[in-house]
PDB file of N, CA and C in Angstrom:
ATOM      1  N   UNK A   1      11.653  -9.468   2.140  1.00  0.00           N
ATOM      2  CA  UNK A   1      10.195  -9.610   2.040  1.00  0.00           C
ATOM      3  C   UNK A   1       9.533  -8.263   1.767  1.00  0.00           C
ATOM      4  N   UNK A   2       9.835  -7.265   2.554  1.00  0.00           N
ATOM      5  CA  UNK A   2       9.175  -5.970   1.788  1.00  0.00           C
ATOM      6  C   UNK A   2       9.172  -5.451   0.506  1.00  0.00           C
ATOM      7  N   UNK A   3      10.737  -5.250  -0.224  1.00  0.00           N
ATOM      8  CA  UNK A   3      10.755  -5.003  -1.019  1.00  0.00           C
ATOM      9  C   UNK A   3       9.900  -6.008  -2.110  1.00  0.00           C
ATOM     10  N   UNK A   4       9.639  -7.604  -1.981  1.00  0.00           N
ATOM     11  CA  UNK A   4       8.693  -8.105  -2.830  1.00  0.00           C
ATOM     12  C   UNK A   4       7.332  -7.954  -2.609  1.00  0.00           C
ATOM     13  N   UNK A   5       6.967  -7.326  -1.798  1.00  0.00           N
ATOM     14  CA  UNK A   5       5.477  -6.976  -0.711  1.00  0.00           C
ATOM     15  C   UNK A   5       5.789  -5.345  -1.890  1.00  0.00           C
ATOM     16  N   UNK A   6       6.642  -4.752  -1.757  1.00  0.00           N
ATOM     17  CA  UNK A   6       6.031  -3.311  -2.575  1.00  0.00           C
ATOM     18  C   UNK A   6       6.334  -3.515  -4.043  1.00  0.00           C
ATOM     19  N   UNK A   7       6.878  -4.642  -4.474  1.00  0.00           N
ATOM     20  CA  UNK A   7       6.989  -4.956  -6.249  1.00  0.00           C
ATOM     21  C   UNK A   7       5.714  -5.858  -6.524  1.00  0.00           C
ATOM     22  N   UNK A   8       5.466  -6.495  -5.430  1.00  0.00           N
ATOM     23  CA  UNK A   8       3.777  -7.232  -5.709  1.00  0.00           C
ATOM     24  C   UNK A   8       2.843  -5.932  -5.377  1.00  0.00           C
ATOM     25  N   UNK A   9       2.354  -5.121  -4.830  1.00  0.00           N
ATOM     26  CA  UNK A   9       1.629  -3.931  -4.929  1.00  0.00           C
ATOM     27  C   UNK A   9       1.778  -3.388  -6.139  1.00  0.00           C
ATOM     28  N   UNK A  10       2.715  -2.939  -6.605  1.00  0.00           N
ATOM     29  CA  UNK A  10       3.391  -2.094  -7.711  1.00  0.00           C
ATOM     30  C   UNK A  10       2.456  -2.907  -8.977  1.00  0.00           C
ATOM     31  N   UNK A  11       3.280  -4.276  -9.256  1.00  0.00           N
ATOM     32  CA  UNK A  11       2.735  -5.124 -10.246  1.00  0.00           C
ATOM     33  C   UNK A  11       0.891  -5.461  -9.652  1.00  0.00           C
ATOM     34  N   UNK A  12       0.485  -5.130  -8.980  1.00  0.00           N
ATOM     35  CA  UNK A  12      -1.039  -5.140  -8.188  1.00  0.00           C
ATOM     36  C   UNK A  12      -1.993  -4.044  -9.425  1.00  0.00           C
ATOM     37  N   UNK A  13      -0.866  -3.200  -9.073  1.00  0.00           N
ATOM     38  CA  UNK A  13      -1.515  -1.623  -9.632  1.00  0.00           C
ATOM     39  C   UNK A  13      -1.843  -1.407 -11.139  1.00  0.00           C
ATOM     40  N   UNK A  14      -0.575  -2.131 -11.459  1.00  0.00           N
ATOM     41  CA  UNK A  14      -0.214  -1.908 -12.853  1.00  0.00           C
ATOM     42  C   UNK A  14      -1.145  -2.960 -13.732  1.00  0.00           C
ATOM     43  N   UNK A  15      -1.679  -4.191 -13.491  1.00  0.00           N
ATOM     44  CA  UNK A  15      -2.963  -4.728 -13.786  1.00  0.00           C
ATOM     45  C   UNK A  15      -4.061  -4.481 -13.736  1.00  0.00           C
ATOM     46  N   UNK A  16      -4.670  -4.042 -12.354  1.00  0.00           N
ATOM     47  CA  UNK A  16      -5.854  -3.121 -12.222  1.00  0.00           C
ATOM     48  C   UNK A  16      -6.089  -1.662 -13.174  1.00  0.00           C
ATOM     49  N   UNK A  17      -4.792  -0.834 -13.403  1.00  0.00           N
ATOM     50  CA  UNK A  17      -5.081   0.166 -13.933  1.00  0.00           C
ATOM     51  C   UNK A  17      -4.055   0.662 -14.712  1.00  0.00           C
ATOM     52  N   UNK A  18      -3.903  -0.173 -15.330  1.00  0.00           N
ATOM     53  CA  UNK A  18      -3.242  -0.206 -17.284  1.00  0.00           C
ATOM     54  C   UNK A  18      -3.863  -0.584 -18.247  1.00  0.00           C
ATOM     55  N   UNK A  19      -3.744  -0.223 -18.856  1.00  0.00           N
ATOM     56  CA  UNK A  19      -4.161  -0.296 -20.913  1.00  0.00           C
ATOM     57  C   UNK A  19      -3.880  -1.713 -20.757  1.00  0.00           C
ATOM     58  N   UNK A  20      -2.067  -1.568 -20.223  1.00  0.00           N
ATOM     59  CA  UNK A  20      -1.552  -3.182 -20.379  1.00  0.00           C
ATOM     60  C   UNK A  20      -2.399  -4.684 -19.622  1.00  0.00           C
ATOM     61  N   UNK A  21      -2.749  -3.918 -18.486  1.00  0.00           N
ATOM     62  CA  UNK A  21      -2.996  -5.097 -17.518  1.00  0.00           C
ATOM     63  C   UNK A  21      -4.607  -5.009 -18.104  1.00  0.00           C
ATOM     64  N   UNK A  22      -5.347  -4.612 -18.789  1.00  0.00           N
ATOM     65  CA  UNK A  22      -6.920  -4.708 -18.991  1.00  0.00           C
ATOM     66  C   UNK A  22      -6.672  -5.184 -20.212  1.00  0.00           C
ATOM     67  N   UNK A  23      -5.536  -5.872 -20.888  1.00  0.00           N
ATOM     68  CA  UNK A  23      -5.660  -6.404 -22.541  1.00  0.00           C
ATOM     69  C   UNK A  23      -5.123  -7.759 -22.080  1.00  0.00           C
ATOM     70  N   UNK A  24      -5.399  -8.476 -20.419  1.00  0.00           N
ATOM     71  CA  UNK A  24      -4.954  -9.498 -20.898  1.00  0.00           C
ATOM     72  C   UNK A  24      -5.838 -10.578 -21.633  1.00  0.00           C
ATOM     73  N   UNK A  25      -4.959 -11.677 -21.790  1.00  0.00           N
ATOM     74  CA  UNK A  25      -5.900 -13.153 -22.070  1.00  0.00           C
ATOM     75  C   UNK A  25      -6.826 -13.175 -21.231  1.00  0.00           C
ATOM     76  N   UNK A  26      -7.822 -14.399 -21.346  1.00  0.00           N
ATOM     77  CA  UNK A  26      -8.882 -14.268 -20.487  1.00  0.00           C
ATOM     78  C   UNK A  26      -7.886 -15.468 -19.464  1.00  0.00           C
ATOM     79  N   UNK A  27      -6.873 -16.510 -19.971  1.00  0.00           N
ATOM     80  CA  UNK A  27      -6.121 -17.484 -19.159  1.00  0.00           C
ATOM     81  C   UNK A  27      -5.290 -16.900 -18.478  1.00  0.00           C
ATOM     82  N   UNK A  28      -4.517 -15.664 -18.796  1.00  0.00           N
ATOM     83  CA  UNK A  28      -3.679 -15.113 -18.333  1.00  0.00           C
ATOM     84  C   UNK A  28      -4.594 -14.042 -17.041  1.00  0.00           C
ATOM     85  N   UNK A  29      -5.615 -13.788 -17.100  1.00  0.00           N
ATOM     86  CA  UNK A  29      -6.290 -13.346 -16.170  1.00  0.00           C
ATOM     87  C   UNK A  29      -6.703 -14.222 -15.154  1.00  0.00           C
ATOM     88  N   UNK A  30      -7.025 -15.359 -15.220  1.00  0.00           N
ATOM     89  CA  UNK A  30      -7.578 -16.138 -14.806  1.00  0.00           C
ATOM     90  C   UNK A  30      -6.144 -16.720 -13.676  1.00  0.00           C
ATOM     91  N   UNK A  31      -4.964 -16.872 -14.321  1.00  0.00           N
ATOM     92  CA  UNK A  31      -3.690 -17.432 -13.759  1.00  0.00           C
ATOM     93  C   UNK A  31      -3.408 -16.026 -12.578  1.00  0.00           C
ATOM     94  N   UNK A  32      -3.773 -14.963 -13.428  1.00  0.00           N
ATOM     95  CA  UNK A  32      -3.168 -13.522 -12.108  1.00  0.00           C
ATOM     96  C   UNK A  32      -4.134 -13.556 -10.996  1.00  0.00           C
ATOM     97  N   UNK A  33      -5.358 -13.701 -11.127  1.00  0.00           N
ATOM     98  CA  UNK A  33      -6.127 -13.659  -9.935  1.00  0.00           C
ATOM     99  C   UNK A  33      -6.118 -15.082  -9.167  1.00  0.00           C
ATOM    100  N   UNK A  34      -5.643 -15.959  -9.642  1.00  0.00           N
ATOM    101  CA  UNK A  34      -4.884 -16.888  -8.764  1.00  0.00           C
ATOM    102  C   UNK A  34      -4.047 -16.575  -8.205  1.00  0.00           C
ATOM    103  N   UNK A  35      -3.039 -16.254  -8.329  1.00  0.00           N
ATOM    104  CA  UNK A  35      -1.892 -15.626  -7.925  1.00  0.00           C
ATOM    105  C   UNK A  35      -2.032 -14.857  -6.482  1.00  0.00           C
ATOM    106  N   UNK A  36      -3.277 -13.900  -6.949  1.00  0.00           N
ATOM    107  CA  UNK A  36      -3.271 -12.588  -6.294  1.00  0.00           C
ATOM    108  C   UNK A  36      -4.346 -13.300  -5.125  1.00  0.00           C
ATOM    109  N   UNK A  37      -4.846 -13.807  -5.454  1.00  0.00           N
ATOM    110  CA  UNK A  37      -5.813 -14.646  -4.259  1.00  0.00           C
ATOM    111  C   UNK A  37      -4.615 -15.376  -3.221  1.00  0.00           C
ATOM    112  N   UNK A  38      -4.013 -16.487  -3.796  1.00  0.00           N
ATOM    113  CA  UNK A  38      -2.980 -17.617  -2.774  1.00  0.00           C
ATOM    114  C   UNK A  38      -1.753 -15.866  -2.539  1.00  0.00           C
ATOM    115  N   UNK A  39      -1.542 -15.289  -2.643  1.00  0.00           N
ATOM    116  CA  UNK A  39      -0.186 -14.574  -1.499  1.00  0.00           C
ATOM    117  C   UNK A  39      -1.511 -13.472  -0.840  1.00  0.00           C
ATOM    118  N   UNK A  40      -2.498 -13.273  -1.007  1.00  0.00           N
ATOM    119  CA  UNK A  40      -3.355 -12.151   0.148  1.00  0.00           C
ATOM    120  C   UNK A  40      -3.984 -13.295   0.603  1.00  0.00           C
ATOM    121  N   UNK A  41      -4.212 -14.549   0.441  1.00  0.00           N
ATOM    122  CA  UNK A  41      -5.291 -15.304   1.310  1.00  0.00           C
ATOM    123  C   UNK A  41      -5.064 -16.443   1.749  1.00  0.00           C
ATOM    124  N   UNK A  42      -4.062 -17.563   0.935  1.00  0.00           N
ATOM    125  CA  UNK A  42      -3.272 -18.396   1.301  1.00  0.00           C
ATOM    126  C   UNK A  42      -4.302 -19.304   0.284  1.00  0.00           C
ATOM    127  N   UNK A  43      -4.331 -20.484   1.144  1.00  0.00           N
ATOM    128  CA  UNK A  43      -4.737 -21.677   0.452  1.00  0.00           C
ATOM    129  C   UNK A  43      -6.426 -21.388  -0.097  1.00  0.00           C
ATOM    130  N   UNK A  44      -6.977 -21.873  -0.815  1.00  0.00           N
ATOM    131  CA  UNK A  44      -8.414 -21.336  -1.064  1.00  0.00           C
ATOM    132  C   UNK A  44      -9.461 -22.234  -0.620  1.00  0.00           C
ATOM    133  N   UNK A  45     -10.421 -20.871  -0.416  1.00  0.00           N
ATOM    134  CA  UNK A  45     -11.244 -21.796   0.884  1.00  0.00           C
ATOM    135  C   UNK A  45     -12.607 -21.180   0.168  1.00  0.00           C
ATOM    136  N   UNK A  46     -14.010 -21.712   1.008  1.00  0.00           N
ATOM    137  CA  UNK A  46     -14.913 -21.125   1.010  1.00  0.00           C
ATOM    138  C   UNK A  46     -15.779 -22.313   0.053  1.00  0.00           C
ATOM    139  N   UNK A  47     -16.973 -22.452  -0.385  1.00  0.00           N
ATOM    140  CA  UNK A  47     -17.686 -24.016  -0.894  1.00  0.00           C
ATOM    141  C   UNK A  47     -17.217 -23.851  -2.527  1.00  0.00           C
ATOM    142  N   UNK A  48     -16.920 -24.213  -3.090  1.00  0.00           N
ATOM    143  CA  UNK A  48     -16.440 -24.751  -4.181  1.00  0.00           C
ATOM    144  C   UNK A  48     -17.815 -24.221  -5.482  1.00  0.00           C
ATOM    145  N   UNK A  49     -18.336 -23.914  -6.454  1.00  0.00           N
ATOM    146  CA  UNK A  49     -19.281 -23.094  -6.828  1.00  0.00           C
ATOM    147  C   UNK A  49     -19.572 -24.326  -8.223  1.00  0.00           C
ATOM    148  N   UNK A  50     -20.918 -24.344  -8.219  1.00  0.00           N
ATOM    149  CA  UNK A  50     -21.508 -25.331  -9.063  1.00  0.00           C
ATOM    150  C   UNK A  50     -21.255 -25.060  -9.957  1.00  0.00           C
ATOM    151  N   UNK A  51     -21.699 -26.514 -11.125  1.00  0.00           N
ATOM    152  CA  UNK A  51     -21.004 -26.094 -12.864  1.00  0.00           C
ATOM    153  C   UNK A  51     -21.979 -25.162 -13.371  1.00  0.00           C
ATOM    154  N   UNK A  52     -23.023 -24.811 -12.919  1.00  0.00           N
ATOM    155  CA  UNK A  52     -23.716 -23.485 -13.600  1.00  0.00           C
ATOM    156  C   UNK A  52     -23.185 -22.194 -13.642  1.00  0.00           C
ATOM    157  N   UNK A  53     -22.237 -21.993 -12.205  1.00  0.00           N
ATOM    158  CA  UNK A  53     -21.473 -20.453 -11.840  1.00  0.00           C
ATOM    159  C   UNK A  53     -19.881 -20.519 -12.561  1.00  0.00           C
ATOM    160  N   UNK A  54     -20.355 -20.675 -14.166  1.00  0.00           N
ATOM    161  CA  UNK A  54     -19.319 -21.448 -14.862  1.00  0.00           C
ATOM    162  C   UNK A  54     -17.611 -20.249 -14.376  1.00  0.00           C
ATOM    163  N   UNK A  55     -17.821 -19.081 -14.646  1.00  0.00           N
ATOM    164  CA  UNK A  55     -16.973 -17.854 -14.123  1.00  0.00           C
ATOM    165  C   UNK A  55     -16.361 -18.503 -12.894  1.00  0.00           C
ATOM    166  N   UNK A  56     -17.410 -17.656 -11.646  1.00  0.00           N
ATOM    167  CA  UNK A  56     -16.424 -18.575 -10.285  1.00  0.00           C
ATOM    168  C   UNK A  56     -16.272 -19.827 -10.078  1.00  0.00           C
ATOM    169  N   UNK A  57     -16.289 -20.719 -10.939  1.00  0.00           N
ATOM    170  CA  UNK A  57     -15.982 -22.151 -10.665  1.00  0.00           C
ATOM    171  C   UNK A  57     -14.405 -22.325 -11.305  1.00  0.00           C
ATOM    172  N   UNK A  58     -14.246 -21.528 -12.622  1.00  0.00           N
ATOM    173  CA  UNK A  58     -12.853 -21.311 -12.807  1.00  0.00           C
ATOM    174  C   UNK A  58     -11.787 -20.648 -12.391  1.00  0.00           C
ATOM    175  N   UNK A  59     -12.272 -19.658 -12.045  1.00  0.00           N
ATOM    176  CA  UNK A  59     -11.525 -18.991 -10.824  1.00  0.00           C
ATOM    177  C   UNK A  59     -11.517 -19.804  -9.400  1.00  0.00           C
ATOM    178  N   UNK A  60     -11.759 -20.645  -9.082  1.00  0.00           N
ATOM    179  CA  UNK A  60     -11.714 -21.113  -7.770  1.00  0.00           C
ATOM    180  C   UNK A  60     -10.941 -21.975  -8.144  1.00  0.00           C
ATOM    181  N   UNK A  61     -11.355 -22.991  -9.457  1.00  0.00           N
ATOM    182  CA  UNK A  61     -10.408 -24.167  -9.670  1.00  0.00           C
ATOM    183  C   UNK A  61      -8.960 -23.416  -9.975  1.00  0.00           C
ATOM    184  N   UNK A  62      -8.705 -22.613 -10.441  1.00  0.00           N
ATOM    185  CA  UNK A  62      -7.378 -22.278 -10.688  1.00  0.00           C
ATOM    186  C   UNK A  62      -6.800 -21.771  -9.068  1.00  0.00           C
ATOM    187  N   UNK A  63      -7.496 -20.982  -8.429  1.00  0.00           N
ATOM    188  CA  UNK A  63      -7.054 -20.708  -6.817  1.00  0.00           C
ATOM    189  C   UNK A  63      -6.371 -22.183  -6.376  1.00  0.00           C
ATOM    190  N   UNK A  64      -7.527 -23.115  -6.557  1.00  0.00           N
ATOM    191  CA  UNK A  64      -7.495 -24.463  -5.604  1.00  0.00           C
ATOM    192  C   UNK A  64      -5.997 -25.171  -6.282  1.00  0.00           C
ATOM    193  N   UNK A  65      -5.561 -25.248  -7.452  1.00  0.00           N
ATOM    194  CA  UNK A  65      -4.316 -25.418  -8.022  1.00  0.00           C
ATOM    195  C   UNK A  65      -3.132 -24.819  -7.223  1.00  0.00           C
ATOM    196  N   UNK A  66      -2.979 -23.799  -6.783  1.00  0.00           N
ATOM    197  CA  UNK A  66      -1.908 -23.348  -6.220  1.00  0.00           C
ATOM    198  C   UNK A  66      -2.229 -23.564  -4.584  1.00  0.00           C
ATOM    199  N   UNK A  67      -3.035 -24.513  -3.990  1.00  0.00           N
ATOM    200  CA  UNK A  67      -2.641 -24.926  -2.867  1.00  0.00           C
ATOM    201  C   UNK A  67      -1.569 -25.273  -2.407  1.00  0.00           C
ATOM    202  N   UNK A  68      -1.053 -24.897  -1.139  1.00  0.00           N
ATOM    203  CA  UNK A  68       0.398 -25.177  -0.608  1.00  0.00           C
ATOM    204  C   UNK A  68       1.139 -24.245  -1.031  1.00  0.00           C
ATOM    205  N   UNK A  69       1.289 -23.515  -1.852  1.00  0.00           N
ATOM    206  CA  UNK A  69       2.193 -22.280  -2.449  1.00  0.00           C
ATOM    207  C   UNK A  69       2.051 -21.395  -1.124  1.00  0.00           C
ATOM    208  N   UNK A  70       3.485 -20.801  -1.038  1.00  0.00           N
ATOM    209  CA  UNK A  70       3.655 -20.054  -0.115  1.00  0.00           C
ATOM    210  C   UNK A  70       3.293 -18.535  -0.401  1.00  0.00           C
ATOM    211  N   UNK A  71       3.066 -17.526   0.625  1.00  0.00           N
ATOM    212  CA  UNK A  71       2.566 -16.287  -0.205  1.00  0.00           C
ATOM    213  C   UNK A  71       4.132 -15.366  -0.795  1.00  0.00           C
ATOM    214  N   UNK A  72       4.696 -16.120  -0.273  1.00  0.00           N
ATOM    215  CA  UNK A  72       6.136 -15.008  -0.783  1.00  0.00           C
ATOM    216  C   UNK A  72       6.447 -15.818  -2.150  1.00  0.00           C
ATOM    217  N   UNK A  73       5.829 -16.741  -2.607  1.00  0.00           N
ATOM    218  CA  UNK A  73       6.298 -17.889  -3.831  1.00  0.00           C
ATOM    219  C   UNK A  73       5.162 -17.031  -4.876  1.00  0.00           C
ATOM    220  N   UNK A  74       4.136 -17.280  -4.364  1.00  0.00           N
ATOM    221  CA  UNK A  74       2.688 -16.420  -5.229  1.00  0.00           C
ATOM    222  C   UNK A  74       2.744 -14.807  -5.620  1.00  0.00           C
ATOM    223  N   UNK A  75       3.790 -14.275  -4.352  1.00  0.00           N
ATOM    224  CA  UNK A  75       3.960 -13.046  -4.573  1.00  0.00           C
ATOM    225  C   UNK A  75       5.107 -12.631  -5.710  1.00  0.00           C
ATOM    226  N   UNK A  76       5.946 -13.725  -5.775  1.00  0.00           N
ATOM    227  CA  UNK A  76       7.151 -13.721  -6.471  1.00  0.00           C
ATOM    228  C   UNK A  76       6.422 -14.006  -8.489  1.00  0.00           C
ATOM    229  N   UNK A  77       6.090 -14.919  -8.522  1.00  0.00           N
ATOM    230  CA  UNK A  77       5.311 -15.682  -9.622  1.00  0.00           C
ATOM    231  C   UNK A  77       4.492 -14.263  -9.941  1.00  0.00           C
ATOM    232  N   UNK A  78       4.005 -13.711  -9.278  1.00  0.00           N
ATOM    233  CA  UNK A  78       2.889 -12.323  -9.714  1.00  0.00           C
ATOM    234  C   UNK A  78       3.708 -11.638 -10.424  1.00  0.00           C
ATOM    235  N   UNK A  79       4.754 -11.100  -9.856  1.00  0.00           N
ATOM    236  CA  UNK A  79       5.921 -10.051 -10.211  1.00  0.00           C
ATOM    237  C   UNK A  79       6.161 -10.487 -11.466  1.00  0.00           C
ATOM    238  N   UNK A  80       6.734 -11.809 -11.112  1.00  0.00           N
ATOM    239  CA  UNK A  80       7.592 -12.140 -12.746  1.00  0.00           C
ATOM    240  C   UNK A  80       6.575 -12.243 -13.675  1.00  0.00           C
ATOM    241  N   UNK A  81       5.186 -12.342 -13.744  1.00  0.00           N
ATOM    242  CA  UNK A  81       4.551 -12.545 -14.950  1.00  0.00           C
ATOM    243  C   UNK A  81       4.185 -11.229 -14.847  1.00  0.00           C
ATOM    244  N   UNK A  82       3.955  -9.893 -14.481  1.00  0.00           N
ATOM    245  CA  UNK A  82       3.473  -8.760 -14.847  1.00  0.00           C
ATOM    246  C   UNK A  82       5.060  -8.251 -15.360  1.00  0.00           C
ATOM    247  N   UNK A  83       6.111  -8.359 -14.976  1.00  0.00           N
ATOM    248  CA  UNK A  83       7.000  -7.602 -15.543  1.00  0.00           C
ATOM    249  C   UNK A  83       7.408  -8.468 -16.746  1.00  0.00           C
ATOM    250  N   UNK A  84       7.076  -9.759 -17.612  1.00  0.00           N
ATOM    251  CA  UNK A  84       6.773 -10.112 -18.734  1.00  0.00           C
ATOM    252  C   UNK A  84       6.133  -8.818 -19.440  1.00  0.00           C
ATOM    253  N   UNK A  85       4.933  -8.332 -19.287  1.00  0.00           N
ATOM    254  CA  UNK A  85       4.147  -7.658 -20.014  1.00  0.00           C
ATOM    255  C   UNK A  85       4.713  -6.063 -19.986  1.00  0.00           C
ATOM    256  N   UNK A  86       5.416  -5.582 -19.322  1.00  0.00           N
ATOM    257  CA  UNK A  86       5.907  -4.963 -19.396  1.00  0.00           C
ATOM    258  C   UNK A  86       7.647  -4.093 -19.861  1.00  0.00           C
ATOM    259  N   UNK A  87       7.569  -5.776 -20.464  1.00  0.00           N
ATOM    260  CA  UNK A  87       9.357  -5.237 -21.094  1.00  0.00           C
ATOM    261  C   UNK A  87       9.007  -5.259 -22.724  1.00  0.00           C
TER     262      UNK A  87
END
């Protein structure tokens, strides 16, 4: 578990502050901050955001998709799609 706790940080970093990780898709962004939400927060919570807050309503619906995912499963899934972009 640590060592995927410091390759999910690692791959954390390397999205926030890469060339690579700031050219993604807007879906492929949308799928990582899912990701990165369900293994730091677990299942997604908080009121669900009207069809006007068109942004956080997709980001929540994609959170609310990976309900039940475990955080070492979310943490794993993070890894393998940032080290895609990086080979």
């Amino acid at each position: 578990m640590q060592q995927l706790t410091q390759n999910f940080e690692k791959s954390v970093h390397y999205v926030k502050n890469t060339d690579g990780g700031k050219k993604l898709s807007n879906q492929l962004k949308l799928k990582m901050y899912a990701l990165y939400k369900q293994a730091t927060q677990g299942d997604v919570s908080g009121k669900k955001p009207g069809m006007m807050e068109m942004v956080a309503l997709a980001k929540y619906m994609a959170w609310e998709k990976l309900q039940g995912m475990s955080t070492e499963a979310a943490m794993a899934e993070y890894v393998a799609e940032v080290s895609t972009l990086t080979d």
